[in-house]
Protein backbone atom coordinates (compact mmCIF):
# COMPACT_ATOMS: atom_id res chain seq x y z
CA UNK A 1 65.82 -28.66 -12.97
CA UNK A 2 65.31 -28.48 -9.09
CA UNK A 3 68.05 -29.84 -7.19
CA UNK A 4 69.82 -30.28 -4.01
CA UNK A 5 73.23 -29.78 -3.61
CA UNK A 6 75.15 -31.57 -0.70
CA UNK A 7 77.98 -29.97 0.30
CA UNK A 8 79.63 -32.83 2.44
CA UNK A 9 82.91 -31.14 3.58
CA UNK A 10 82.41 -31.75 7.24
CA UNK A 11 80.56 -35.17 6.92
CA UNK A 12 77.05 -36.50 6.93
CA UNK A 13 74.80 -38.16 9.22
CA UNK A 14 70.99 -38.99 9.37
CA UNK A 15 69.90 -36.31 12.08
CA UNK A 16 72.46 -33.33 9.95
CA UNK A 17 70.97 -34.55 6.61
CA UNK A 18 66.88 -33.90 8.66
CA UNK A 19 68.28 -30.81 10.00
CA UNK A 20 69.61 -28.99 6.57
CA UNK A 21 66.08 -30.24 5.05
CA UNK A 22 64.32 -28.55 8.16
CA UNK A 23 66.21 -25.70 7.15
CA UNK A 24 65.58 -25.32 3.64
CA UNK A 25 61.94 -25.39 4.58
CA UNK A 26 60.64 -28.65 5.49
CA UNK A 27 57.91 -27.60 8.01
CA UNK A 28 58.62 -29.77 11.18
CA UNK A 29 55.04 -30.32 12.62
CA UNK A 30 54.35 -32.08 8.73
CA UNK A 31 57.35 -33.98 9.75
CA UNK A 32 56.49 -35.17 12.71
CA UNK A 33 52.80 -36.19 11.74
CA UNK A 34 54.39 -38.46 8.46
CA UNK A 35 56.71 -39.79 10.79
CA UNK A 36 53.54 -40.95 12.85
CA UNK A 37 52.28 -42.77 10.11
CA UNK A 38 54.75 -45.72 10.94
CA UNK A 39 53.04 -46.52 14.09
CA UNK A 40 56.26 -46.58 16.19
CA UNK A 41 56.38 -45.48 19.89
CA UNK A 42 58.88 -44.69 22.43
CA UNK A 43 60.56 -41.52 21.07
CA UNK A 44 59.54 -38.04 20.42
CA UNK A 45 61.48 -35.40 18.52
CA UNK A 46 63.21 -31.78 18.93
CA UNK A 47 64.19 -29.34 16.73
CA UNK A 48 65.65 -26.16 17.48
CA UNK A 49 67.62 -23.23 15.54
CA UNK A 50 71.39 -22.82 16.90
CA UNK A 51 74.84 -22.18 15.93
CA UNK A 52 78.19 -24.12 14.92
CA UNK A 53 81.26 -22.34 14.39
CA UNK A 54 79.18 -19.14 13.93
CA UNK A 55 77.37 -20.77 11.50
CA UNK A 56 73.47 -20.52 12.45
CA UNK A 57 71.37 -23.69 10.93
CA UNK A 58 68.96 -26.22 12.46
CA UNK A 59 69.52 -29.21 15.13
CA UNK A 60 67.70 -31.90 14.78
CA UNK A 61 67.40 -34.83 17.74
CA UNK A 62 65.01 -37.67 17.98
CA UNK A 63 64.82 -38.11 21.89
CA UNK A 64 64.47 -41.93 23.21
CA UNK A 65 61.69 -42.53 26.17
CA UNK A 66 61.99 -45.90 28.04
CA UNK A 67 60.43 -47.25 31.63
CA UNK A 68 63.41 -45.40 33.12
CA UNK A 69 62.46 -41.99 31.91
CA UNK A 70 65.19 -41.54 30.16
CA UNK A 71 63.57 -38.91 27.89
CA UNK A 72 66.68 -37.22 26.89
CA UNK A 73 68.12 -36.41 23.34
CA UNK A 74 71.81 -36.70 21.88
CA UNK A 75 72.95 -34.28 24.35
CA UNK A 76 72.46 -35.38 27.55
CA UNK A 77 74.19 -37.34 30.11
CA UNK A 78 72.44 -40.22 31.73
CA UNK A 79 74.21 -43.68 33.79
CA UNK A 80 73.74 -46.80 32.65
CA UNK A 81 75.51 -49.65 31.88
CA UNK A 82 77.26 -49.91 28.95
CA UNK A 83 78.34 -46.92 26.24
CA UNK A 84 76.06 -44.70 24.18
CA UNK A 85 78.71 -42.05 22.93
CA UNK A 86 77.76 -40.12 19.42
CA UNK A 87 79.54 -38.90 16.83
CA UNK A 88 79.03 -35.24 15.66
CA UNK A 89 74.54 -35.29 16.01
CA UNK A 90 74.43 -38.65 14.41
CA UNK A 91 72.94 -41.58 16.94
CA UNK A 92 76.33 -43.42 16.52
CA UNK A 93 76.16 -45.39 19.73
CA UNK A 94 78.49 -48.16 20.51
CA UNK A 95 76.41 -51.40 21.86
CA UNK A 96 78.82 -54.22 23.19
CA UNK A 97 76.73 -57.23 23.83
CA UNK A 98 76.26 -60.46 22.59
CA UNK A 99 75.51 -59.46 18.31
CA UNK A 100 78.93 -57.80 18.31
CA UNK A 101 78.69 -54.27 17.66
CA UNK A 102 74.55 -54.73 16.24
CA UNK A 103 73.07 -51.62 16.22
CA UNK A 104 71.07 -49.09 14.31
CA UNK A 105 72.69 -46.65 11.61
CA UNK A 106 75.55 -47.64 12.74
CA UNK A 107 73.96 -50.89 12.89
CA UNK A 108 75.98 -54.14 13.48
CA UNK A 109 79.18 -51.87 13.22
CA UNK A 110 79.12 -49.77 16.50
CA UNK A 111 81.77 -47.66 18.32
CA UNK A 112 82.99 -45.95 21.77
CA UNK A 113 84.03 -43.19 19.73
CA UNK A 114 87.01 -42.89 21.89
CA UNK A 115 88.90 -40.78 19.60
CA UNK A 116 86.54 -39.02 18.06
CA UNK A 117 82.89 -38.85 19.88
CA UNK A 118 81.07 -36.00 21.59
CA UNK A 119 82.12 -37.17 24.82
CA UNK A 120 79.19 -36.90 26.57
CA UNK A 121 79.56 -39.83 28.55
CA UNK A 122 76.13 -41.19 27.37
CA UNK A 123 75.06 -44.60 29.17
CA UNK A 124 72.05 -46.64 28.66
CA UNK A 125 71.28 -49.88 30.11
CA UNK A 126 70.89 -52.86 27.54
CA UNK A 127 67.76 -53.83 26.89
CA UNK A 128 67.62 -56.62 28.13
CA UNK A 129 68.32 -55.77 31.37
CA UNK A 130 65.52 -53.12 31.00
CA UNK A 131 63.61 -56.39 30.18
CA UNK A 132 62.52 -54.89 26.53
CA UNK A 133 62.88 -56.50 23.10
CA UNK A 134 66.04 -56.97 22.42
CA UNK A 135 65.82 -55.23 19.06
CA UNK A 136 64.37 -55.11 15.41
CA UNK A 137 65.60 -57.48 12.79
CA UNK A 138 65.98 -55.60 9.17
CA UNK A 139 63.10 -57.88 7.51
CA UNK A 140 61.33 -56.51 11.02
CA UNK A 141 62.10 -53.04 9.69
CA UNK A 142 61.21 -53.69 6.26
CA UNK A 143 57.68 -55.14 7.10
CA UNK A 144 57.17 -52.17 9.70
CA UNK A 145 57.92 -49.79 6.96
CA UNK A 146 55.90 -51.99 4.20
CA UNK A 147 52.76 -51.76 6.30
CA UNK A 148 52.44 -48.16 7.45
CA UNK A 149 50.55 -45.67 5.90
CA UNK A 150 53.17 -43.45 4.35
CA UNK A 151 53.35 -42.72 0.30
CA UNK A 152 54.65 -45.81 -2.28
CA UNK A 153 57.90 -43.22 -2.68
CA UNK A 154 58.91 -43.17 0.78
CA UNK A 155 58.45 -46.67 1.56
CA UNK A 156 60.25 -47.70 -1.22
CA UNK A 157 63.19 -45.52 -1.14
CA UNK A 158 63.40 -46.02 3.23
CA UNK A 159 63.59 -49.35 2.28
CA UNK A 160 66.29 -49.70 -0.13
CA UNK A 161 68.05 -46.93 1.92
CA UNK A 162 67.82 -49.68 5.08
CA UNK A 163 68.98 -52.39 2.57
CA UNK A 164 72.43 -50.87 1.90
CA UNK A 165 73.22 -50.79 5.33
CA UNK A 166 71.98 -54.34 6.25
CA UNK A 167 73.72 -55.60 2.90
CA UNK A 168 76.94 -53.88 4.67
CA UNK A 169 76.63 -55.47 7.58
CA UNK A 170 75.73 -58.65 6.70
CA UNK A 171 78.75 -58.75 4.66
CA UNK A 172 81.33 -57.29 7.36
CA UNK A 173 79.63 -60.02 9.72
CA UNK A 174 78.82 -62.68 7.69
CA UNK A 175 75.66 -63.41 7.20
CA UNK A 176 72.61 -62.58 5.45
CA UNK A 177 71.35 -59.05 4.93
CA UNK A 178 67.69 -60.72 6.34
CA UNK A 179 69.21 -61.80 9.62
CA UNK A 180 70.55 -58.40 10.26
CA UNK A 181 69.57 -56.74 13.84
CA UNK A 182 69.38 -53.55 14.90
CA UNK A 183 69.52 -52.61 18.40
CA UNK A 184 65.80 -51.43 19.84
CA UNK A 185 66.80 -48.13 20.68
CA UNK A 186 69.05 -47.77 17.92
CA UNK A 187 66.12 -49.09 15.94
CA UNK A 188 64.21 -46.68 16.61
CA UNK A 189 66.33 -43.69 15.80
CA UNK A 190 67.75 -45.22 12.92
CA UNK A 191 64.26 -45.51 11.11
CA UNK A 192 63.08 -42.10 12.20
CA UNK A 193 66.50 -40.96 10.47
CA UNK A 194 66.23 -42.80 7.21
CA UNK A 195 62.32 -42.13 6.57
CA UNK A 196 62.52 -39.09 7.84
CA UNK A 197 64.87 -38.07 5.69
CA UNK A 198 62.97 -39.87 2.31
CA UNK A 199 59.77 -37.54 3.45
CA UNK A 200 61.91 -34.66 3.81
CA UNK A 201 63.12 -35.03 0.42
CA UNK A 202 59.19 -35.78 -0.84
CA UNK A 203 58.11 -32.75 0.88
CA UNK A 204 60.62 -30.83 -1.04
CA UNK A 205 59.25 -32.03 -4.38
CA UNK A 206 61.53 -34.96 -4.58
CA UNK A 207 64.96 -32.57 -6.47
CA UNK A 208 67.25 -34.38 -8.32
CA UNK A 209 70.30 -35.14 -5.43
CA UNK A 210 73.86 -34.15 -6.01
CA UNK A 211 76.58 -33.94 -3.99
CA UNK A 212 80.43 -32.72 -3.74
CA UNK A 213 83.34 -35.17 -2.66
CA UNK A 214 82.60 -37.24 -0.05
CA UNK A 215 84.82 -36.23 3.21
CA UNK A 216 85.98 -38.65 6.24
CA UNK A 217 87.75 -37.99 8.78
CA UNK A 218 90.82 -39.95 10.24
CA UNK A 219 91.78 -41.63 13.41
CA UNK A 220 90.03 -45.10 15.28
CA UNK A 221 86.89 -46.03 16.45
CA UNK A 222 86.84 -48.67 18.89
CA UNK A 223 83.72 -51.59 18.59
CA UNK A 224 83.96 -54.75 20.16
CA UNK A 225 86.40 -56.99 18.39
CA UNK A 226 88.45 -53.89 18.76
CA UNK A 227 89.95 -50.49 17.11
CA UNK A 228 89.33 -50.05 13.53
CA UNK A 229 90.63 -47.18 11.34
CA UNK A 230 87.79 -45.05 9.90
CA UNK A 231 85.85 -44.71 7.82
CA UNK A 232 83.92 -47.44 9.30
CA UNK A 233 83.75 -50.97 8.03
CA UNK A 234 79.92 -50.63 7.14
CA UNK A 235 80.26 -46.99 6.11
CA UNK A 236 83.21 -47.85 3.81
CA UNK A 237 81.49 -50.92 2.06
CA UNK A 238 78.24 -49.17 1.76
CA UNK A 239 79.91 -46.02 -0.32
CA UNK A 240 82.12 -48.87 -2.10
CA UNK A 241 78.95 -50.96 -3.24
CA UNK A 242 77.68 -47.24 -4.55
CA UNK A 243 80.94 -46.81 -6.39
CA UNK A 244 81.06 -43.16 -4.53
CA UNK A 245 84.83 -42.64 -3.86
CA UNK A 246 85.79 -41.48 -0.48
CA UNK A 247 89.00 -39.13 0.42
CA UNK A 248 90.19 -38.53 4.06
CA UNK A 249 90.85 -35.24 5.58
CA UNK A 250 93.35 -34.06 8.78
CA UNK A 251 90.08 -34.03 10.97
CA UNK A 252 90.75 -36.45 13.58
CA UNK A 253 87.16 -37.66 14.16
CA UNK A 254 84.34 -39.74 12.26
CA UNK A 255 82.30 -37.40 9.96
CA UNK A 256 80.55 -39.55 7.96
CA UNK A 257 77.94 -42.36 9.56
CA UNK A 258 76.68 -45.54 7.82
CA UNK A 259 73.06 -43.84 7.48
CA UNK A 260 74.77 -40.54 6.00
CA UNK A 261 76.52 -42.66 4.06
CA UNK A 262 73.49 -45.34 2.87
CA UNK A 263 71.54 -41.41 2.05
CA UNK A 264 73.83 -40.67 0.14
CA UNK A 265 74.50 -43.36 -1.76
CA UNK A 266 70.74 -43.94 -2.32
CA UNK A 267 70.06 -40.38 -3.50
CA UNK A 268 72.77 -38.63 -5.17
CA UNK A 269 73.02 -39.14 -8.57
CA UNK A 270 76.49 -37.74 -8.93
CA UNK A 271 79.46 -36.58 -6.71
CA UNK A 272 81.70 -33.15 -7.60
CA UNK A 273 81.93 -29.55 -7.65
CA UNK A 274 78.41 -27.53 -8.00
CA UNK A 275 77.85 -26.73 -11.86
CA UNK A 276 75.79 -23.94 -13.11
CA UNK A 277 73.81 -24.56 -9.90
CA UNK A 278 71.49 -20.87 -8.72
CA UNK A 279 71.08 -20.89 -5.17
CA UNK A 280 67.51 -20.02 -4.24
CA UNK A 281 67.70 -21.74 -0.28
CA UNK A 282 70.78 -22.64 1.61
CA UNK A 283 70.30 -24.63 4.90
CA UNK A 284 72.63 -25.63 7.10
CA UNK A 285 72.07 -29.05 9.62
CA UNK A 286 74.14 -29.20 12.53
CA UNK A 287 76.10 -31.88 14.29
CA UNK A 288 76.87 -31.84 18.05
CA UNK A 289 80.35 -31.91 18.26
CA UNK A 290 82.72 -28.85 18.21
CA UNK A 291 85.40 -30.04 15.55
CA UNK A 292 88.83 -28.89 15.31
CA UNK A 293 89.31 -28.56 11.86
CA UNK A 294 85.88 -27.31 10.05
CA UNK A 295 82.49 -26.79 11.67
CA UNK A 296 80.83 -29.26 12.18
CA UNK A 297 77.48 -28.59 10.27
CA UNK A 298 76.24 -30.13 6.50
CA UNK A 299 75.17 -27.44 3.94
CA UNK A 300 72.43 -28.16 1.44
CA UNK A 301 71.78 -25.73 -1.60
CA UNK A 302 68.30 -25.96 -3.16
CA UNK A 303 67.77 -24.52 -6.60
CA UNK A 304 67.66 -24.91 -10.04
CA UNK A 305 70.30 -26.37 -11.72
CA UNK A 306 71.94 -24.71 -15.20
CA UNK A 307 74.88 -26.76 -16.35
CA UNK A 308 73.23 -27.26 -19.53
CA UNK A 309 73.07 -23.80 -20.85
CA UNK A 310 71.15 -22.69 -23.44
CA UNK A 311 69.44 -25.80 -23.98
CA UNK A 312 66.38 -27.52 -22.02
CA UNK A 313 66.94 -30.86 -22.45
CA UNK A 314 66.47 -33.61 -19.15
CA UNK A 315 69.82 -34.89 -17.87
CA UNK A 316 69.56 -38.16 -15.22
CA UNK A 317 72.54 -40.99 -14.33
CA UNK A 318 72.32 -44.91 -15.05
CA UNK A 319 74.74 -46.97 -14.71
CA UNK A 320 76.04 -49.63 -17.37
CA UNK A 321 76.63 -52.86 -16.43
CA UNK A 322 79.09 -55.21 -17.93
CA UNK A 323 80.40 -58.73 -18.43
CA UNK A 324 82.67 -60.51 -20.72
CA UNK A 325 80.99 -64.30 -20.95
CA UNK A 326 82.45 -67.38 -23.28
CA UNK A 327 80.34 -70.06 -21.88
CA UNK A 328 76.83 -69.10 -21.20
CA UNK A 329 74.42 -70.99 -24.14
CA UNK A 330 72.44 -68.62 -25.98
CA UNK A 331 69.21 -69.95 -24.84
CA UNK A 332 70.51 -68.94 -21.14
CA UNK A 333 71.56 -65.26 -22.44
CA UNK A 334 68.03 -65.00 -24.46
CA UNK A 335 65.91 -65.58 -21.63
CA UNK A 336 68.06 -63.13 -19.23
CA UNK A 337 67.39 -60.37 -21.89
CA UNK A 338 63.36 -61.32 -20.93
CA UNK A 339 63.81 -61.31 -17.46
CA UNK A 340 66.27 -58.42 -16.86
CA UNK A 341 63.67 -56.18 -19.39
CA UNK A 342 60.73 -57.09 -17.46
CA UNK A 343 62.45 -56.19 -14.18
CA UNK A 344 62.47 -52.87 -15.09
CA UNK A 345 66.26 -52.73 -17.43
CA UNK A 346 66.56 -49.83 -19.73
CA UNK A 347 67.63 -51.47 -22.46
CA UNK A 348 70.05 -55.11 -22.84
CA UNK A 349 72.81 -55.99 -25.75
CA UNK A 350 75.15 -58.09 -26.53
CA UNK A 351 78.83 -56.93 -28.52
CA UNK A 352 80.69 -59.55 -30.09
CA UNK A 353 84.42 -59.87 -28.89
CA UNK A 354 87.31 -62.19 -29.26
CA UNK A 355 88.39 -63.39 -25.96
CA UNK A 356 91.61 -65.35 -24.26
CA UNK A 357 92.23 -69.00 -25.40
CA UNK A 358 90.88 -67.81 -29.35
CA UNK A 359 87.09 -67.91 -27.46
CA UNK A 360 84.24 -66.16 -29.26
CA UNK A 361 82.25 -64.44 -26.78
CA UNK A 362 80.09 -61.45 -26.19
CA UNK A 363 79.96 -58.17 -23.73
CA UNK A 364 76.47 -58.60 -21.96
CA UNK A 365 75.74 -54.43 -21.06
CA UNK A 366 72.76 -54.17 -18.94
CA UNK A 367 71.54 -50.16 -18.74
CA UNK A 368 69.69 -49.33 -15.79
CA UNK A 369 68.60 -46.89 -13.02
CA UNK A 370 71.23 -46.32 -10.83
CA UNK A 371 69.32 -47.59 -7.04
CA UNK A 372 68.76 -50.85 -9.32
CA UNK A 373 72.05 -51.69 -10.11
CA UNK A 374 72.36 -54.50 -7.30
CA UNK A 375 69.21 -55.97 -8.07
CA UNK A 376 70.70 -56.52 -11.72
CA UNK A 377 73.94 -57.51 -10.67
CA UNK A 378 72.53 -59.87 -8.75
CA UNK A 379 70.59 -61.32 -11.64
CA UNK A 380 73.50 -61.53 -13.57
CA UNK A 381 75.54 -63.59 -11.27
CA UNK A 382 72.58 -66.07 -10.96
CA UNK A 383 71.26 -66.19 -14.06
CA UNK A 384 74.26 -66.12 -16.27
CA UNK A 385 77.51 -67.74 -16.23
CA UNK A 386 79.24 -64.23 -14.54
CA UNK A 387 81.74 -64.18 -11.94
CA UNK A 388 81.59 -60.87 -12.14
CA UNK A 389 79.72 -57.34 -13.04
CA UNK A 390 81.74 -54.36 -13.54
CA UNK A 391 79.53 -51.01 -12.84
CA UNK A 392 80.01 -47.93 -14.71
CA UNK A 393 78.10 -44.37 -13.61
CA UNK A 394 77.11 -42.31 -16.74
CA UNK A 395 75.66 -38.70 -17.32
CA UNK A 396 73.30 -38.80 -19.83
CA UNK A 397 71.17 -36.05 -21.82
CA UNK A 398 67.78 -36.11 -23.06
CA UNK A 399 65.28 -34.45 -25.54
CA UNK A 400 62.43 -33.88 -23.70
CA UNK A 401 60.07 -36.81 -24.70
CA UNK A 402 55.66 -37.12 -24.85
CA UNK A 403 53.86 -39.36 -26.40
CA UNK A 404 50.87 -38.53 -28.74
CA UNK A 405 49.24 -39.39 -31.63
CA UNK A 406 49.02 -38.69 -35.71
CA UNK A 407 46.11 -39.62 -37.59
CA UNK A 408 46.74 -41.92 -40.89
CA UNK A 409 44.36 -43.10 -43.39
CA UNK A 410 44.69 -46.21 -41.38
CA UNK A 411 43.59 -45.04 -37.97
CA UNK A 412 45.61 -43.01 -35.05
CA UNK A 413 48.72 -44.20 -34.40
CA UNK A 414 51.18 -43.34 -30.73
CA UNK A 415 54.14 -41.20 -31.89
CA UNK A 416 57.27 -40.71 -29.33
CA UNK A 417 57.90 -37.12 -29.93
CA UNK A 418 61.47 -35.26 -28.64
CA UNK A 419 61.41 -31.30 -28.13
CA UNK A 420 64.63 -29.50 -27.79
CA UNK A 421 64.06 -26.14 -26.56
CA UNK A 422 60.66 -26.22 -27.14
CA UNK A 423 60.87 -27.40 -30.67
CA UNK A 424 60.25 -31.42 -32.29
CA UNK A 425 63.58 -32.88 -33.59
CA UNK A 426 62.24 -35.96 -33.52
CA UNK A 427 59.08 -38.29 -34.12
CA UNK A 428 59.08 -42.11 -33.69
CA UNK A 429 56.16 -44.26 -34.16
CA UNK A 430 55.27 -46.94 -31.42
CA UNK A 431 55.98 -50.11 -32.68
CA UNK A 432 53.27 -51.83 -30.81
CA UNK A 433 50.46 -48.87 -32.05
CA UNK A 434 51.78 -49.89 -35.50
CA UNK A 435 51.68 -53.61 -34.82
CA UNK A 436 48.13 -53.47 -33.40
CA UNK A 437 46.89 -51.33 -36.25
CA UNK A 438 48.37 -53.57 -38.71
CA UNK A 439 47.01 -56.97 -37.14
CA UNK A 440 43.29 -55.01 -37.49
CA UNK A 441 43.83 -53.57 -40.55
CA UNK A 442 45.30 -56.79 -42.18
CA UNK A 443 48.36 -54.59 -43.57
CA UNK A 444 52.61 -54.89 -43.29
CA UNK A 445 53.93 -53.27 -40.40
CA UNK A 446 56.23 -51.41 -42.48
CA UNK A 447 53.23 -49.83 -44.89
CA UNK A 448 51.83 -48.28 -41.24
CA UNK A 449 54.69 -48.10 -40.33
CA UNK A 450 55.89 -45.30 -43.17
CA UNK A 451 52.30 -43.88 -43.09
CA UNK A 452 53.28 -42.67 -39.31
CA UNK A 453 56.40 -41.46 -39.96
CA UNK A 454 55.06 -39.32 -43.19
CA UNK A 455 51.90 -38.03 -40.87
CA UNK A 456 54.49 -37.25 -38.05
CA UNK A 457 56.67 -34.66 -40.37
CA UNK A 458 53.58 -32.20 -39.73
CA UNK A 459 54.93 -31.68 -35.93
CA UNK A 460 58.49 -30.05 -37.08
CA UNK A 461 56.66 -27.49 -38.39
């Protein structure tokens, strides 16, 4: 199976994550003309080949234009009024004005970086002294992204990749993910970041993502209401609300931003050492800063992935969802089961259990694709009488499945098939092919249903 392996030692940020993917292949100009598709202005971007630590790899920059020229990238030095200073190639800029600490991938949650920055001594003038929009909301963002011209896949997964971070910051700064704003120049950067990186991955052939441990540094960042230890309040509840754990290191900067932190947590499927991985491309995207501890660059290993050994089957990762409920009426819980199924749930059940107080009650477990386990949380809360979800993150393997079709006396009939290592080991009829074939043939269910399961023995041969 193709996959991409993030090796996160040093940290992860939007621009690193663009850079590694340049590396591994991602042609730039393709890039740059997909990026064009969203019909934003007012930036252009730069990519060049250079070393970190010895370590050669890309560096990736989208550069900011304004009425004042500005023109520059991550790197340069311009005076303005208040502070623009990065963290390690990311476009962490802290913004003190009025939204306190709204921004762009570092959204609402922005920083001086005093203690851990590049130090370039980056100033911009606020916009509105420039006299520009003040900024982009995230529904603003959303729509911008909804209405471009880029594939269904990237505008879906930019969009839920935007949605972590304004969920984060809505809930560090109470209030509603919709009334989230970004910053207009962070704005900008941020969404070349995040759907740039989502057609990286597309070019790529969309791999399965994994990832090792994810790495933070230690130390403060400074934002308006103050110093606050990292990780970073959005950064931490983003990777929290992912269930990806998070373990510090002696490197006394930030190395991990909210957008490398909402990429990862909307891509990778799984976090730990590489297994049975076969490196066919390594690329290597590089921050800005010179850390003291590690370089400060993001490897990415593309290739096929082998953990399975000898056998072929498909491996992928839900998660389970759970809740112990005592009080919900089973007319409440039946028409849940409708909804949450056609929403998209993998499958819905309910396991009796005795609970406190001598209460009868059931465990509602709700399987589902990992990116949609808020969405089903969130009907569970509102739809049952939950105060509460707990998540669960499973591995799971899989015969490799088709659908076709076996000929009965009756008429053709759909037959799920499963194929390990290239043989059938299993053969299930479609319930609704034998339902429809035994409302037209006037005929039980069960006497089709037996004819397709005798007809389907013929494929284990």
């Amino acid at each position: 199976m193709k996959t991409l392996y993030l090796d996160i030692f040093s940290g992860i940020s939007g621009d690193m994550f663009i850079g590694a993917l340049l590396d591994l292949g991602v042609d730039f100009h393709a890039l740059e003309h997909e990026l064009e598709k969203l019909g934003v202005e007012g930036y252009h971007l730069h990519s060049h080949r250079a070393a970190k630590s010895a370590i050669e790899g890309v560096k990736f920059d989208v550069h900011i234009e304004d009425d004042h020229e500005h023109g520059h990238g991550h790197d340069d030095a311009h005076e303005h009024t208040h502070t623009h200073e990065h963290s390690h190639g990311g476009h962490s800029h802290s913004h003190e004005h009025q939204h306190d600490d709204h921004g762009h991938a570092h959204s609402h949650s922005h920083h001086d970086h005093e203690d851990h920055g590049h130090h370039h001594g980056h100033r911009h003038e606020t916009h509105d002294e420039h006299g520009h929009e003040h900024g982009r909301s995230f529904a603003e963002i959303r729509k911008l992204i909804q209405n471009s011209n880029l594939s269904a896949w990237v505008k879906e997964r930019a969009i839920s990749v935007f949605t972590r971070i304004a969920k984060a910051e809505g809930k560090i700064h109470g209030m509603a993910a919709e009334e989230v704003h970004f910053h207009e120049v962070g704005a900008i950067d941020s969404i070349v970041d995040v759907v740039g990186a989502c057609i990286g991955l597309e070019m790529l052939g969309k791999p399965r993502v994994l990832a090792g441990s994810v790495v933070e540094g230690t130390g403060f960042i400074h934002c308006a209401h103050g110093r606050f230890p990292i990780p970073a309040p959005a950064t931490l509840n983003i990777l929290g609300d992912a269930g990806a754990a998070l373990t510090q290191c002696d490197e006394p900067h930030e190395l991990v931003t909210p957008t490398g932190a909402a990429l990862l947590a909307e891509f990778v499927e799984s976090f730990g050492p590489m297994r049975g991985l076969v490196a066919e491309k390594i690329g290597f995207g590089l921050g800005s800063r010179d850390n003291k501890t590690r370089p400060n660059v993001l490897r990415a290993i593309l290739g096929q992935a082998s953990e399975t050994g000898p056998n072929d089957w498909e491996t992928d990762t839900i998660v389970s969802l759970e809740t112990n409920l005592d009080d919900c009426p089973p007319e409440a819980l039946g028409l849940f089961m409708e909804r949450a199924l056609a929403a998209g749930a993998l499958d819905i059940f309910y396991t009796p259990i005795q609970m406190k107080k001598n209460r009868p009650g059931v465990v509602l477990t709700i399987l589902c694709d990992e990116n949609a386990a808020d969405q089903f949380s969130e009907l569970t809360l509102r739809e049952t009488t939950a105060f509460g979800v707990r998540r669960t993150l499973y591995e799971r393997r899989k015969l490799r499945r088709e659908i076709t079709s076996v000929q009965t006396r009756f008429g053709k009939i759909a037959v799920k098939i499963g194929r390990l290592n290239g043989k059938v080991i299993q053969a299930s009829p479609e319930y609704e092919s034998c339902r429809a074939l035994a409302d037209e043939k006037r005929e039980p269910v069960l006497t089709i249903y037996r004819e397709a399961q005798a007809a389907a023995r013929a494929l284990y041969a």
